[in-house]
C-alpha atoms as a PDB file:
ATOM      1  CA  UNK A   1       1.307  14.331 -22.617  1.00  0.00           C
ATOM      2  CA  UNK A   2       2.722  16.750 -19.940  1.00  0.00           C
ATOM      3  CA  UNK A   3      -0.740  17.181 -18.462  1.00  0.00           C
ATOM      4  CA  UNK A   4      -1.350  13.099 -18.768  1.00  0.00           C
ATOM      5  CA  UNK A   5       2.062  12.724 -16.356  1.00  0.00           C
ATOM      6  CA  UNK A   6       1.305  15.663 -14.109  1.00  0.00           C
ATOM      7  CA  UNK A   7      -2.334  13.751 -13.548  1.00  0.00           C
ATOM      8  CA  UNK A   8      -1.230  10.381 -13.412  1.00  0.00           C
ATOM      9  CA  UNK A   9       1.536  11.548 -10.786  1.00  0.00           C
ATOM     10  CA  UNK A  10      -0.129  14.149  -8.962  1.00  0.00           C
ATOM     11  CA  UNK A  11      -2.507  11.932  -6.222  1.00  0.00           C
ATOM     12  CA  UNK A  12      -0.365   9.728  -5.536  1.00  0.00           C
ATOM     13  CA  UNK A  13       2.676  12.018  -4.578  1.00  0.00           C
ATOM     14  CA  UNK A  14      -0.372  13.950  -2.779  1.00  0.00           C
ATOM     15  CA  UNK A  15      -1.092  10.890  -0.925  1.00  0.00           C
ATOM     16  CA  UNK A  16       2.564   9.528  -0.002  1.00  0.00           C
ATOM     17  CA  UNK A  17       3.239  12.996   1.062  1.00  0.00           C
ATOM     18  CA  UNK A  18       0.124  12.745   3.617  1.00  0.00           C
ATOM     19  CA  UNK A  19       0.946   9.654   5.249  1.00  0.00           C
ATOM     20  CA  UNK A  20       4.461  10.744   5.337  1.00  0.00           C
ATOM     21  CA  UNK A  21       4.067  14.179   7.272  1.00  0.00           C
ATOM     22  CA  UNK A  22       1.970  12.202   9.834  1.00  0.00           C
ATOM     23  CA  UNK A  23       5.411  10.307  10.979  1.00  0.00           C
ATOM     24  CA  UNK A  24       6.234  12.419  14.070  1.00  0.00           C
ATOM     25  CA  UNK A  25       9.090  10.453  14.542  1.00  0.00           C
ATOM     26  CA  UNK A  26      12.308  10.721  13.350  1.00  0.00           C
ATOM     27  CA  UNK A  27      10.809  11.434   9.769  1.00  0.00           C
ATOM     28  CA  UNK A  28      12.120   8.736   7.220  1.00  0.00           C
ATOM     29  CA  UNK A  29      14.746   9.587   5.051  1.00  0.00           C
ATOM     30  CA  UNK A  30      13.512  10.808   1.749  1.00  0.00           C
ATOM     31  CA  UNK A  31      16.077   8.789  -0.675  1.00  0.00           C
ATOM     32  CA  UNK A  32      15.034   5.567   1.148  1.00  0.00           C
ATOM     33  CA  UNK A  33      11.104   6.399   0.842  1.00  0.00           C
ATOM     34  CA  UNK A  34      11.707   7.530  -2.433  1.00  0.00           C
ATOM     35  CA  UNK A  35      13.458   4.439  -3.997  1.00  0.00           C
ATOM     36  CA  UNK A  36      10.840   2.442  -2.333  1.00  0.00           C
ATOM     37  CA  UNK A  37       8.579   3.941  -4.652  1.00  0.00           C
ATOM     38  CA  UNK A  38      10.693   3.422  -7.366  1.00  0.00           C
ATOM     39  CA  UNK A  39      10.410  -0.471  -6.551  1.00  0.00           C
ATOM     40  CA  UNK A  40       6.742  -0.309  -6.571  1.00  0.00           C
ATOM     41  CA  UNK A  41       6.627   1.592 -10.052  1.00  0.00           C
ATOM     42  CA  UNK A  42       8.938  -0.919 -11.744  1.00  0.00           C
ATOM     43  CA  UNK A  43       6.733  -4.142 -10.432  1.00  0.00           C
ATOM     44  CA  UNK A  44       3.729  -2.880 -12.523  1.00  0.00           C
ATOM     45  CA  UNK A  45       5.848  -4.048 -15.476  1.00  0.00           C
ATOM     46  CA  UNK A  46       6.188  -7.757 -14.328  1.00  0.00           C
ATOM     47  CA  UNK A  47       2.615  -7.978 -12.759  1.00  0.00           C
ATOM     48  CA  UNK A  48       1.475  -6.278 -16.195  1.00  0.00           C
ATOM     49  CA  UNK A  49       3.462  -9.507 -18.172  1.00  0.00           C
ATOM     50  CA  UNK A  50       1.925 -12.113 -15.462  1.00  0.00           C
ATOM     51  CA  UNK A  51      -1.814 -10.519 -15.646  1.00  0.00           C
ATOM     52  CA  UNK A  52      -1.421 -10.577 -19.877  1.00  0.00           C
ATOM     53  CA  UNK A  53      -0.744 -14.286 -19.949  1.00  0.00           C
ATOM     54  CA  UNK A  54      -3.255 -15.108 -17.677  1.00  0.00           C
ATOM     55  CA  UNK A  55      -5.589 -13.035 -19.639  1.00  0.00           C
ATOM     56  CA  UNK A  56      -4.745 -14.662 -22.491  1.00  0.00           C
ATOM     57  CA  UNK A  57      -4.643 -18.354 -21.085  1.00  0.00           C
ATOM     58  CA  UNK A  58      -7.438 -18.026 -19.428  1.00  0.00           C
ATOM     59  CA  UNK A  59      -6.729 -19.428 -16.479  1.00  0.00           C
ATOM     60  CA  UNK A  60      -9.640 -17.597 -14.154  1.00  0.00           C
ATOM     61  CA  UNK A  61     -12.798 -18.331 -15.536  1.00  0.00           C
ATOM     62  CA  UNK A  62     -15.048 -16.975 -12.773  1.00  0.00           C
ATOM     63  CA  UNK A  63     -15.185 -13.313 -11.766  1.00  0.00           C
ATOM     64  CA  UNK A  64     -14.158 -13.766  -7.635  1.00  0.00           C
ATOM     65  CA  UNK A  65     -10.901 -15.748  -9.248  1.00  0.00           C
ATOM     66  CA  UNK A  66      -9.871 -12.930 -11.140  1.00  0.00           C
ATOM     67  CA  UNK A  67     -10.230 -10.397  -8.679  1.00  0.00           C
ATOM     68  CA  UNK A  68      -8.384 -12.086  -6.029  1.00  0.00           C
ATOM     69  CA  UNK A  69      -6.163 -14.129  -7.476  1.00  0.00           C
ATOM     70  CA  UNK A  70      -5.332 -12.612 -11.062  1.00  0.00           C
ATOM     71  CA  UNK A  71      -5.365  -9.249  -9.439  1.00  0.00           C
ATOM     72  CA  UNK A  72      -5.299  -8.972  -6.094  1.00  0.00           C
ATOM     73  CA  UNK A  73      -2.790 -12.015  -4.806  1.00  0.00           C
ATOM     74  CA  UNK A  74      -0.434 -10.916  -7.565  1.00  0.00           C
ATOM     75  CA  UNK A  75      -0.050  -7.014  -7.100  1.00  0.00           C
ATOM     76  CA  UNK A  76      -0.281  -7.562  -2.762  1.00  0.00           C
ATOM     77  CA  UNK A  77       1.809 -10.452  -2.700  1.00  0.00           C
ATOM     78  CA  UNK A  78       5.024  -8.682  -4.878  1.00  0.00           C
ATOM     79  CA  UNK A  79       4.219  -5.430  -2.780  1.00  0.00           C
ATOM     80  CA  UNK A  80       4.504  -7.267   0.190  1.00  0.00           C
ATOM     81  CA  UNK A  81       7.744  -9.066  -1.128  1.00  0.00           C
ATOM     82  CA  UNK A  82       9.226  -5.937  -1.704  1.00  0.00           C
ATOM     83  CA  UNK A  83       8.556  -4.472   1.221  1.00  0.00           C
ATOM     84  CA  UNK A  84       9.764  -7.313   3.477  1.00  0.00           C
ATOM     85  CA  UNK A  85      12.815  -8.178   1.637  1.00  0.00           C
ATOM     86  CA  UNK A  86      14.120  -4.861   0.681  1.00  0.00           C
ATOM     87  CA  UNK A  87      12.794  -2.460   3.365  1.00  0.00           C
ATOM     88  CA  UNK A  88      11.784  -4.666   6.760  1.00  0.00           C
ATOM     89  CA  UNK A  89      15.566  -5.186   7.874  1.00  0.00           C
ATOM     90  CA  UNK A  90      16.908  -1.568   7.114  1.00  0.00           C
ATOM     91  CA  UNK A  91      18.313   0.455   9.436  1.00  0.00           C
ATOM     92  CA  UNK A  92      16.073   3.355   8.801  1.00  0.00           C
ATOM     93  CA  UNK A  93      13.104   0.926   9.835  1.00  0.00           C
ATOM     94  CA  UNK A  94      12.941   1.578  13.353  1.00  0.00           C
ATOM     95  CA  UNK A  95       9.565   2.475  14.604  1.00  0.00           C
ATOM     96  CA  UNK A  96       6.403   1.103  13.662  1.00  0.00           C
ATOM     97  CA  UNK A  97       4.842   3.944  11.786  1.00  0.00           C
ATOM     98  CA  UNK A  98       7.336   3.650   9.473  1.00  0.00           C
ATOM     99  CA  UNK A  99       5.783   0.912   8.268  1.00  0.00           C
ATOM    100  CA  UNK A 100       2.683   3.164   7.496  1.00  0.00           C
ATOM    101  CA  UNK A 101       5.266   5.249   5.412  1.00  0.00           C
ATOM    102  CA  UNK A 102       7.104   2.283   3.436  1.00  0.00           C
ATOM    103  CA  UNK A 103       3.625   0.697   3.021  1.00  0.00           C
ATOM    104  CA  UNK A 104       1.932   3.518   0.974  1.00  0.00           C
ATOM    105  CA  UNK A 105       5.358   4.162  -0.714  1.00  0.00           C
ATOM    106  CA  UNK A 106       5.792   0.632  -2.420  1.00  0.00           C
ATOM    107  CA  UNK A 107       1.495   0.892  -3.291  1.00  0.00           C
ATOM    108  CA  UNK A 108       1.989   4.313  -4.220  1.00  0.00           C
ATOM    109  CA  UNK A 109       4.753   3.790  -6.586  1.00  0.00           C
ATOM    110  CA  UNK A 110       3.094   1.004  -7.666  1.00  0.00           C
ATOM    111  CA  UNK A 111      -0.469   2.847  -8.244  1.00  0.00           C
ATOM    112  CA  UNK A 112       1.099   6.139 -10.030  1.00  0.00           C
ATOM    113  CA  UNK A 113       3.074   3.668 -12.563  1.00  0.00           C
ATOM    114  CA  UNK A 114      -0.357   1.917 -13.567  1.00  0.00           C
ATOM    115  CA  UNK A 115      -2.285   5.398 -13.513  1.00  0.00           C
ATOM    116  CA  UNK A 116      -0.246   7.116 -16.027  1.00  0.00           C
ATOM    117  CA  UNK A 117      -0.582   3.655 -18.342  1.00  0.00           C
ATOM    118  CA  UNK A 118      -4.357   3.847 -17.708  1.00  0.00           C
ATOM    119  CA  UNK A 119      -4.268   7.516 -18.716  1.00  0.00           C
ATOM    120  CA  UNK A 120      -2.447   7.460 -21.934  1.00  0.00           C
ATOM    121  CA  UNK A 121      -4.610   4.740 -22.600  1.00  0.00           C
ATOM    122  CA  UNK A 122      -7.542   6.049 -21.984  1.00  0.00           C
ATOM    123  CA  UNK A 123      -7.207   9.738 -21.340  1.00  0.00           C
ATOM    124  CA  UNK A 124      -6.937  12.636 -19.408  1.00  0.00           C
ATOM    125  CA  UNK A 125     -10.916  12.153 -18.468  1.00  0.00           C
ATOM    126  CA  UNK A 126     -10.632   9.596 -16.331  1.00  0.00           C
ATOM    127  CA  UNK A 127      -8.014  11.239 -13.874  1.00  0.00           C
ATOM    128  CA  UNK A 128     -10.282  12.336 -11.093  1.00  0.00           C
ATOM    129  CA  UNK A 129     -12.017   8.859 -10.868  1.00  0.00           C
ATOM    130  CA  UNK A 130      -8.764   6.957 -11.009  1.00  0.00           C
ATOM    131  CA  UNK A 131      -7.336   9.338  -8.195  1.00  0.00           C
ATOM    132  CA  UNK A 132     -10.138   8.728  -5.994  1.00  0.00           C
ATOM    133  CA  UNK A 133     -10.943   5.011  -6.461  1.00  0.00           C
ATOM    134  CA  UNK A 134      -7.706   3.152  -7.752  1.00  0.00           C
ATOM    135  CA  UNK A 135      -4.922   5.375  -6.363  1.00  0.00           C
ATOM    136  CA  UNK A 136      -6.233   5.754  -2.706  1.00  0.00           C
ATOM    137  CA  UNK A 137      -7.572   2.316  -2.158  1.00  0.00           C
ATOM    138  CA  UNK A 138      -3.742   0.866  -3.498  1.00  0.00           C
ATOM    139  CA  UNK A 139      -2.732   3.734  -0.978  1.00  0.00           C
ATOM    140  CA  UNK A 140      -4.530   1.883   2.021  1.00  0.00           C
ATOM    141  CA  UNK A 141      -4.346  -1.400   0.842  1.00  0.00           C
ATOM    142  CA  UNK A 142      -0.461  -0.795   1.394  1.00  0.00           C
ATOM    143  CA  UNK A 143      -1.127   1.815   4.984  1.00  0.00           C
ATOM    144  CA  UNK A 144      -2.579  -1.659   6.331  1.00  0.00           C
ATOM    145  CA  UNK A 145       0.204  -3.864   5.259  1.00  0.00           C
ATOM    146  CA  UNK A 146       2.751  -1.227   6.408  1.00  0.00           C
ATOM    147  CA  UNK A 147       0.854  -1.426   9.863  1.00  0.00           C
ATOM    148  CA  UNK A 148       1.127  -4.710  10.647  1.00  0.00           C
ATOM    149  CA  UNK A 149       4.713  -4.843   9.268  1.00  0.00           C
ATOM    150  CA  UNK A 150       5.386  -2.313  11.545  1.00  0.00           C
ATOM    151  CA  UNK A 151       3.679  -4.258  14.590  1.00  0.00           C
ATOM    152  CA  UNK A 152       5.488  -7.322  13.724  1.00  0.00           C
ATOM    153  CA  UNK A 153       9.035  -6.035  13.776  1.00  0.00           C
ATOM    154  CA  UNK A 154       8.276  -4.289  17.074  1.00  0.00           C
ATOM    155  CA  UNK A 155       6.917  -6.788  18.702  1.00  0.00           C
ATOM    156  CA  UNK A 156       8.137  -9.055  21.364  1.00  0.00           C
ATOM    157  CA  UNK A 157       8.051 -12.753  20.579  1.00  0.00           C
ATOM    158  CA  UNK A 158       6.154 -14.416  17.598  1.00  0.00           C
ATOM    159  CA  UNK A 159       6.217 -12.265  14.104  1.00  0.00           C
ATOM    160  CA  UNK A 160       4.405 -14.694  12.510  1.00  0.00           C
ATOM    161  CA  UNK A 161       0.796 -13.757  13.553  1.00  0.00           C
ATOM    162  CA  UNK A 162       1.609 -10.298  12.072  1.00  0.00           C
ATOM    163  CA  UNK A 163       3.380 -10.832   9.255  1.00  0.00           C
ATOM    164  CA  UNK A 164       0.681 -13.063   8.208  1.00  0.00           C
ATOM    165  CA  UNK A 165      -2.179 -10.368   8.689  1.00  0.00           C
ATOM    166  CA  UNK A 166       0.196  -8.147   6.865  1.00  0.00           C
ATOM    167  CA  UNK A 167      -0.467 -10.249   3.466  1.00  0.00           C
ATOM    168  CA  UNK A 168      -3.380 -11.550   4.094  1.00  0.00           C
ATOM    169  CA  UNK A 169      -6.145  -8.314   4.623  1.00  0.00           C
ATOM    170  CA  UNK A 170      -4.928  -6.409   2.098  1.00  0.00           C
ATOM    171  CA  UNK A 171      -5.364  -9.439  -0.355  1.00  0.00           C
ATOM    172  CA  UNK A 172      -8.275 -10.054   1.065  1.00  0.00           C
ATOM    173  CA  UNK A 173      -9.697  -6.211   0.890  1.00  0.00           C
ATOM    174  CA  UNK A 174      -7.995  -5.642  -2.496  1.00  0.00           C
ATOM    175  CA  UNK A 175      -9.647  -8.951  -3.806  1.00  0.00           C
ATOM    176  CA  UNK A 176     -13.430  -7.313  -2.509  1.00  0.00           C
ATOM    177  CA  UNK A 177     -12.789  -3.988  -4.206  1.00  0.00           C
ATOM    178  CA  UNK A 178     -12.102  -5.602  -7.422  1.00  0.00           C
ATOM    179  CA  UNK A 179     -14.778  -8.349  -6.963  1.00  0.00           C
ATOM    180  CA  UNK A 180     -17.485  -5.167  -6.606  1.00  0.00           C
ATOM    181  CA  UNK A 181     -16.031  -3.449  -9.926  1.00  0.00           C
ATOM    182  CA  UNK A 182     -15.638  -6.499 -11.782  1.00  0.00           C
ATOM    183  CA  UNK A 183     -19.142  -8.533 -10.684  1.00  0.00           C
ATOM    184  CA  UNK A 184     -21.925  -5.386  -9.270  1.00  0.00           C
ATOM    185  CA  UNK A 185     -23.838  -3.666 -12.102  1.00  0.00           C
ATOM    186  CA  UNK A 186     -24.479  -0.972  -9.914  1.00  0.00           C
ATOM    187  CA  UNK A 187     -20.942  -1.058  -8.676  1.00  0.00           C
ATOM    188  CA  UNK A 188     -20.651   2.502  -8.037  1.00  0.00           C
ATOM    189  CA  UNK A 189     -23.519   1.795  -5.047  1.00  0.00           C
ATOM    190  CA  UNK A 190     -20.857  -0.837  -3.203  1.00  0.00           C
ATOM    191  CA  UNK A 191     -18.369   0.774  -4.223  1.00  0.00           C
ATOM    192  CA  UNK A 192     -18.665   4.099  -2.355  1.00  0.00           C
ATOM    193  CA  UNK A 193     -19.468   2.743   1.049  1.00  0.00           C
ATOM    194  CA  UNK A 194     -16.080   0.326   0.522  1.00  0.00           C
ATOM    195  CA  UNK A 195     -13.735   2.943  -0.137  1.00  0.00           C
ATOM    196  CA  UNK A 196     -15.292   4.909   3.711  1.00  0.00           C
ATOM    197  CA  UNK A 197     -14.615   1.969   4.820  1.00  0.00           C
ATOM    198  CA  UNK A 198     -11.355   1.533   3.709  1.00  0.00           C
ATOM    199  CA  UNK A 199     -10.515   4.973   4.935  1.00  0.00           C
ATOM    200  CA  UNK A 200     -11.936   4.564   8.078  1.00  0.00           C
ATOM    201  CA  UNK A 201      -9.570   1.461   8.518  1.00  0.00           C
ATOM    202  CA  UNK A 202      -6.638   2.445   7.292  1.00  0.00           C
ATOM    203  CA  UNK A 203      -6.708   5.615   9.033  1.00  0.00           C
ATOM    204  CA  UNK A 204      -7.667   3.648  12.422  1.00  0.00           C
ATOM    205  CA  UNK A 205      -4.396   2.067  11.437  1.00  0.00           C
ATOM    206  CA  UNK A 206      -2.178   5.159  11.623  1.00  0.00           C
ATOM    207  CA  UNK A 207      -3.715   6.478  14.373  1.00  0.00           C
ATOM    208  CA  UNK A 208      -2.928   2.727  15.959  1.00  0.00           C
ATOM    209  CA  UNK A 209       0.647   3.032  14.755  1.00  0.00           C
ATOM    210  CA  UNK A 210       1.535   6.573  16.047  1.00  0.00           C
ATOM    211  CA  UNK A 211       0.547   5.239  19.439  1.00  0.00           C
ATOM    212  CA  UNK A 212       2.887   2.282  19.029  1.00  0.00           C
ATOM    213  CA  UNK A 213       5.590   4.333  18.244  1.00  0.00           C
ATOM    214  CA  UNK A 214       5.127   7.176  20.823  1.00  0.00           C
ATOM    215  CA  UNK A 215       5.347   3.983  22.832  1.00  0.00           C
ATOM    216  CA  UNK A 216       8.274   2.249  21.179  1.00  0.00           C
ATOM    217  CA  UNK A 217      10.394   6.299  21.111  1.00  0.00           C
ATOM    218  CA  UNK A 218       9.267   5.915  25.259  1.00  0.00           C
ATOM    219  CA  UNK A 219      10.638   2.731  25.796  1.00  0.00           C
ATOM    220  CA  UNK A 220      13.568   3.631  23.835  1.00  0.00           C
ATOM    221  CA  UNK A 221      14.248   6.713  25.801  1.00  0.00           C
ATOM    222  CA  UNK A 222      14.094   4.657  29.021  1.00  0.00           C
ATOM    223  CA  UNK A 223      16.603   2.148  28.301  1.00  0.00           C
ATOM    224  CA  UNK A 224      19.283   4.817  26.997  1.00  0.00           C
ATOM    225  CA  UNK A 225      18.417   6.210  30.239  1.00  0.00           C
ATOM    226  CA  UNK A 226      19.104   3.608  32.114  1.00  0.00           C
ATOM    227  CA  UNK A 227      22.094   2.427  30.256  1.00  0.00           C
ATOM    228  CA  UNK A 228      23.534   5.840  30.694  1.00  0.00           C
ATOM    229  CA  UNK A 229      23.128   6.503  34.098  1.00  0.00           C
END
């Protein structure tokens, strides 16, 4: 069991720990980080209840309803929630990377819970294929939320646009990575090229996000100049 939990745990404390050490900024405070991965562990047990009924009800006949709707909308949408309601306004959200960090900590969280289930389930075989397929894609499906979190709160003017995309891609991405495991025979053929292009994007998106905030810490700077001079 100890090895099961060390497994399950393992890539995606690996993972948050990655995107977190690329915040050059006024690093985030570990409690906060940490709790928001608590959050995304704990909504794997309502999603879980939702998915079962709809399993059993039968309410999405076709495969592409499934994927995005009885998996993806679901898990991205209370994610998202989460993220807006419990992290966007805090105090410790005050550059736009740190949406990068708060993104992969909610998916994380969220992604570690379900990969120890999926493990004492199923066993300690499947670890390296769940670390590498389900673990990082929930990773980046939550860096690209966190991004355009981060953009929105830091941006001048109209939030909407932003918050928007924030929901929207990863459902939409999320939704296509489940499609091609659920529908593709030779799923392992789509698959692959998905998940380099999923890290290609999401770590366009940090590199995006760093700039904002070396951007957003120069502005800053200015205007405490200014005020104090």
């Amino acid at each position: 069991m100890l090895g099961i939990l060390s497994a399950g745990i393992a890539p995606g404390l690996a993972l948050l720990s990655y995107f977190y050490l690329k915040d050059e900024y006024d690093s985030e405070p570990i409690s906060v980080v940490f709790r928001t991965f608590i959050y995304g562990a704990l909504l794997v047990f309502p999603i879980m209840f939702i998915q079962h009924v709809l399993d059993m009800e039968n309410i999405f006949q076709s495969e592409w309803l499934h994927a995005f709707f009885n998996s993806s909308f679901l898990e991205e949408f209370f994610k998202w929630f989460i993220l807006f309601y419990a992290v966007y306004q805090h105090v410790e959200f005050d550059e736009p990377f740190d949406g990068i960090v708060y993104g992969a900590s909610v998916s994380l969280g969220f992604a570690t819970a379900e990969n120890i289930f999926y493990l004492v389930a199923n066993g300690l075989e499947h670890a390296i294929g769940r670390a590498l397929l389900p673990v990082s894609s929930h990773a980046l499906f939550g860096v690209i939320m966190g991004f355009y979190l981060g953009k929105g709160k830091f941006t001048e003017g109209l939030k909407t646009k932003w918050l928007g995309l924030s929901l929207l891609l990863p459902f939409l991405l999320h939704g296509l990575y489940d499609y091609i495991l659920i529908s593709q025979e030779n799923w392992l053929v789509v698959i692959l090229p998905f998940m380099v292009f999923l890290w290609w994007l999401g770590l366009r998106k940090v590199k995006m996000a760093k700039i904002l905030s070396a951007n957003h810490m120069k502005n800053k700077y200015r205007l405490q100049k200014t005020l104090h001079s």
